[in-house]
C-alpha atoms as a PDB file:
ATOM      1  CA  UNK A   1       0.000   0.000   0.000  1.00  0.00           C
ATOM      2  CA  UNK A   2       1.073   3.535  -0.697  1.00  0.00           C
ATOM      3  CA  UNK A   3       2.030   5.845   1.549  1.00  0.00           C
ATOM      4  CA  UNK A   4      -0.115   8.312   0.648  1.00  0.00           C
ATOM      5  CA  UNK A   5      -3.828   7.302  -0.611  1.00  0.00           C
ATOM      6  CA  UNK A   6      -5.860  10.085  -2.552  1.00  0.00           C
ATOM      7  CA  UNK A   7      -9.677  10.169  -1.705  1.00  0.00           C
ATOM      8  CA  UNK A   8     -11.135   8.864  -4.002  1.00  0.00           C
ATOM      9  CA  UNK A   9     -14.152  12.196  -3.768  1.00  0.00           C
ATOM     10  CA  UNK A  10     -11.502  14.485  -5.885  1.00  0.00           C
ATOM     11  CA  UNK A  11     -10.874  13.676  -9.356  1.00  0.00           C
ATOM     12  CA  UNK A  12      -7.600  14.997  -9.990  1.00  0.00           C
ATOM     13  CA  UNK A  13      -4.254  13.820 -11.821  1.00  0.00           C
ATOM     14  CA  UNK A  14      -2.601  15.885  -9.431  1.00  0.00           C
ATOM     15  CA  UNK A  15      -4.254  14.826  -5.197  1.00  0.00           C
ATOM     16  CA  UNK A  16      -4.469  17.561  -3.196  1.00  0.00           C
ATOM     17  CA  UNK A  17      -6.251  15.470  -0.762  1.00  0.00           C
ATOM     18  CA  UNK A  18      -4.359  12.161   0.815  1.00  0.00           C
ATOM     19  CA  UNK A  19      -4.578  10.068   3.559  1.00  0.00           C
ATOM     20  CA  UNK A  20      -1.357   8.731   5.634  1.00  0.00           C
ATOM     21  CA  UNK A  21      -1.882   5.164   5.468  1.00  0.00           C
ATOM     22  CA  UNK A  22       0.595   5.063   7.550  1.00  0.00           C
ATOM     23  CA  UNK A  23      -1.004   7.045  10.393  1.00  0.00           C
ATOM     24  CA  UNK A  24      -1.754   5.136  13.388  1.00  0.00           C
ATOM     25  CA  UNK A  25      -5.361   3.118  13.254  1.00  0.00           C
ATOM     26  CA  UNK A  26      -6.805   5.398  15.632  1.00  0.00           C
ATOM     27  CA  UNK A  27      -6.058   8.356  14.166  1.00  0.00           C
ATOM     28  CA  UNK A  28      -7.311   7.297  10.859  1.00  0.00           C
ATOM     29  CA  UNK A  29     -10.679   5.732  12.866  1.00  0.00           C
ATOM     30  CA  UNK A  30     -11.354   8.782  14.882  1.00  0.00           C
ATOM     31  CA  UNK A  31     -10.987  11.018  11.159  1.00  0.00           C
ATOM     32  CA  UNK A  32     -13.555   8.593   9.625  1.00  0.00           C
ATOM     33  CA  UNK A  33     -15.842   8.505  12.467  1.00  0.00           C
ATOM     34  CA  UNK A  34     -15.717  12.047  12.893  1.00  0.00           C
ATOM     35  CA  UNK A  35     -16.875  12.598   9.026  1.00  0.00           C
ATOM     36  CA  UNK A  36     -19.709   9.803   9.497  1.00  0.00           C
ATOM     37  CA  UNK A  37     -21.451  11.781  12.399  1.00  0.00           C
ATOM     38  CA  UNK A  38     -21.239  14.867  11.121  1.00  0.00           C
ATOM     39  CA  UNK A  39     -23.192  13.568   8.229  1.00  0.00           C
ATOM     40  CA  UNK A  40     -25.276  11.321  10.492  1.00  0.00           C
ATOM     41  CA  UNK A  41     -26.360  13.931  12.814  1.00  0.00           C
ATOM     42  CA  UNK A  42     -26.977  16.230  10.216  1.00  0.00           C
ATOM     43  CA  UNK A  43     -29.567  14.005   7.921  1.00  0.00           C
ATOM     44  CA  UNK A  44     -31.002  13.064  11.871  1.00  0.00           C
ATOM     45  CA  UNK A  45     -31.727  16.268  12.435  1.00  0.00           C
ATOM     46  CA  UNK A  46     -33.107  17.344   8.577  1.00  0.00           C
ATOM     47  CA  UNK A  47     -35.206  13.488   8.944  1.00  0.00           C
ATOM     48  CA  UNK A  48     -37.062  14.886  12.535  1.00  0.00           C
ATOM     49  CA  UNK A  49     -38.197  18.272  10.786  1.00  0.00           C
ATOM     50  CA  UNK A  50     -41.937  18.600  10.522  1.00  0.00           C
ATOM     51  CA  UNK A  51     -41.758  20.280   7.345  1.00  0.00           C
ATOM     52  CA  UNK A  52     -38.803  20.629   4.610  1.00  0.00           C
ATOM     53  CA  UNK A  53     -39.317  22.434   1.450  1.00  0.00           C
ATOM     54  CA  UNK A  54     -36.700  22.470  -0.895  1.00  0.00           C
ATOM     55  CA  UNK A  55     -36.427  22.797  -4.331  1.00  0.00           C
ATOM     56  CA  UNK A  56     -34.034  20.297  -6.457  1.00  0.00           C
ATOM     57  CA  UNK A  57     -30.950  22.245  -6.693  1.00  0.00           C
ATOM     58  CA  UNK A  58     -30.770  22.711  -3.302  1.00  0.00           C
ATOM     59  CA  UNK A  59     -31.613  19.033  -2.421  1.00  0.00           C
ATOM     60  CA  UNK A  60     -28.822  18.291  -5.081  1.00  0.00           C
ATOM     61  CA  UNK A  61     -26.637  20.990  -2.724  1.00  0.00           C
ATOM     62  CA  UNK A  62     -27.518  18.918   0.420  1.00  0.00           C
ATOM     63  CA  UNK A  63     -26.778  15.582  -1.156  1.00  0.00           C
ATOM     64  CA  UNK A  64     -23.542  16.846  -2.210  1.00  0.00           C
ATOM     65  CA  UNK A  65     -22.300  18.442   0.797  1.00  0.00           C
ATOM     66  CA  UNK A  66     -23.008  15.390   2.897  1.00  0.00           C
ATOM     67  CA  UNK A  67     -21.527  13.103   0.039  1.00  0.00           C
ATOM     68  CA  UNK A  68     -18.000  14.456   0.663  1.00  0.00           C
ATOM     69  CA  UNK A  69     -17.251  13.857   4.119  1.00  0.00           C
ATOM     70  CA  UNK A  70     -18.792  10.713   3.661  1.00  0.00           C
ATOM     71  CA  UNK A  71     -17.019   9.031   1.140  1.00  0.00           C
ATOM     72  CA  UNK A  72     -14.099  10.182   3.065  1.00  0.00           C
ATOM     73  CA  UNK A  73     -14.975   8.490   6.076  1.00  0.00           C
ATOM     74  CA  UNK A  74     -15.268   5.255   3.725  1.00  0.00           C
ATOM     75  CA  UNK A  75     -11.786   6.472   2.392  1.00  0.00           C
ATOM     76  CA  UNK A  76     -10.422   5.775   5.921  1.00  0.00           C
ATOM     77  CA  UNK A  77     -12.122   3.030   6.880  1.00  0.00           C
ATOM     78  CA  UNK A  78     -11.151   1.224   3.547  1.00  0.00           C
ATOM     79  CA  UNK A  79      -7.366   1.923   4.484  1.00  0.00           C
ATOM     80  CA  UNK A  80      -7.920   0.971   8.239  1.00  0.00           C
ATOM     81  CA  UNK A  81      -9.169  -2.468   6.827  1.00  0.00           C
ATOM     82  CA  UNK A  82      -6.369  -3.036   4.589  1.00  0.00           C
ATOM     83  CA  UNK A  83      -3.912  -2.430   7.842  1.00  0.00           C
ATOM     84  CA  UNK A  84      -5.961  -4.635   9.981  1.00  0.00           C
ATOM     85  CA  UNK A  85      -5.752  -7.502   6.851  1.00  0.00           C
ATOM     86  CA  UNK A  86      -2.098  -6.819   6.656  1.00  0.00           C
ATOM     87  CA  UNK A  87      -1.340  -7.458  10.789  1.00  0.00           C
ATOM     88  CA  UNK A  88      -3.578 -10.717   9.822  1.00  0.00           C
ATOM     89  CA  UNK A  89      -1.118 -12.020   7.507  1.00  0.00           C
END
């Protein structure tokens, strides 16, 4: 595994955006699980709303802001499993 895995949210020949794969696990779990909440407790608290009008460009907005931080969580968590799979072998 590389050193330096880009997320896979920016299409770019050039990554601006990386993660360590070398950081420690819990570093790399408390990154992911800190991107999953956010986007947890913000579609919790958009779910309990009584009423929610939107129109579609702003849904599309909403979809897309809470896409990023969760494919980045996935990002880390992908790389955490490929460390834990490595110590297995």
């Amino acid at each position: 595994m590389n050193r330096y895995m880009p997320l896979t949210g920016h299409d770019s020949t050039i990554p601006a955006l990386v993660i360590d794969t070398q950081a420690p696990v819990d570093v790399l779990y408390d990154a992911a699980a800190y991107r999953i909440r956010a986007v947890t407790q913000f579609l919790e608290n958009l779910a309990f709303r009584e009423q929610i009008s939107s129109d579609a460009v702003v849904l599309h907005d909403f979809a897309l802001l809470l896409a990023i931080p969760l494919r980045d969580g996935c990002d880390l968590l992908d790389v955490i499993s490929r460390k834990m799979s490595s110590q297995d072998s």
